[in-house]
Protein backbone atom coordinates (compact mmCIF):
# COMPACT_ATOMS: atom_id res chain seq x y z
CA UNK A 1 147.34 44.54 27.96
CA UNK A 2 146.40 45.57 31.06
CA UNK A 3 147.62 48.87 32.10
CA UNK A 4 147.14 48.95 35.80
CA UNK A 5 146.60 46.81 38.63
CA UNK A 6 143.07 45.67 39.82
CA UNK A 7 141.37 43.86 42.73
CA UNK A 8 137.74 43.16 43.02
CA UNK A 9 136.42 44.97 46.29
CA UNK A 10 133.71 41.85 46.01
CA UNK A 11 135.72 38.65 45.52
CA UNK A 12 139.36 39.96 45.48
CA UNK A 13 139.76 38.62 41.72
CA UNK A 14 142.70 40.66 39.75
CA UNK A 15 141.64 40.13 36.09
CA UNK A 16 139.04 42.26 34.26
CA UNK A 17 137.79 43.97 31.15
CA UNK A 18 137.28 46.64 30.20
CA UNK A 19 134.27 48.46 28.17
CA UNK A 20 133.66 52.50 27.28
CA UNK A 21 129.85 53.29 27.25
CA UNK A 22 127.83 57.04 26.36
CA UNK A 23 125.07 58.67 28.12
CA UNK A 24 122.93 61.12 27.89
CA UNK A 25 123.06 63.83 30.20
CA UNK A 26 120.16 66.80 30.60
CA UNK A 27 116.95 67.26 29.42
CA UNK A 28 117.82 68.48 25.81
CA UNK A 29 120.25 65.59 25.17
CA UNK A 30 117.71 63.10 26.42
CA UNK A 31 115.16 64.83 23.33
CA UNK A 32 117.84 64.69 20.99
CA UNK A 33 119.23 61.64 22.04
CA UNK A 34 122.58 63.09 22.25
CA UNK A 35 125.30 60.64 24.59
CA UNK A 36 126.89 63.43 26.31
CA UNK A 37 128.70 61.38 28.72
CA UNK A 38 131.13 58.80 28.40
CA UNK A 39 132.31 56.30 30.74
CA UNK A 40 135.03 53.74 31.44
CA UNK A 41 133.82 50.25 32.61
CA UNK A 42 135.91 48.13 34.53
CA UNK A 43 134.20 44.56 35.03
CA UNK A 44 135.54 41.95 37.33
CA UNK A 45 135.56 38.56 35.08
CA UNK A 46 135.11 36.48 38.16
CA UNK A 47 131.99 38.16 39.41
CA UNK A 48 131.11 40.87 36.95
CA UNK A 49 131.16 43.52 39.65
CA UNK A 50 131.51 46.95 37.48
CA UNK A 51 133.10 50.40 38.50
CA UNK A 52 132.31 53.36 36.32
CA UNK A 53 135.08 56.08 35.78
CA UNK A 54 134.10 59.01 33.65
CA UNK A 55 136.18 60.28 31.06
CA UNK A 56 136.09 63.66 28.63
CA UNK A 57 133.47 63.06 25.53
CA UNK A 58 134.22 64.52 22.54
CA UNK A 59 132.46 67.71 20.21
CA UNK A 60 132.73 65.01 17.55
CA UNK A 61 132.13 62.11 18.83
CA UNK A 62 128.93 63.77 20.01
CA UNK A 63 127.98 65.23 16.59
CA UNK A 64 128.80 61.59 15.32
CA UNK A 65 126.04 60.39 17.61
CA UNK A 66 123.77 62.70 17.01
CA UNK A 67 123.92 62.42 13.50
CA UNK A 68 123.94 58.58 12.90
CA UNK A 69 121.06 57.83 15.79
């Protein structure tokens, strides 16, 4: 369920989906291959215009990536 209310700034569509995605950040992370970043995607269905948001990343969830890439 949709939790708030969208328009497309490109074709003025109101449904999309939405997507989380990881980065990696500095130089050390890039060696490592640590995702240090995480994102929110939100992706117009009409014309898949997409707006980043970024959001807290997790000690974990980056150990968890670390370990299993």
């Amino acid at each position: 369920m949709n939790s708030f209310r969208f328009t497309c700034p490109k074709c003025s569509n109101t449904e999309y989906k939405t997507d989380t995605i990881r980065t990696t950040g500095g130089f050390l992370s890039k060696i490592f291959d640590v995702q240090n970043k995480k994102f929110t995607t939100v992706t117009c269905t009409r014309c898949s215009f997409t707006e980043f948001y970024r959001t807290d990343s997790s000690m974990l969830g980056n150990i968890f990536d670390f370990l299993t890439d």
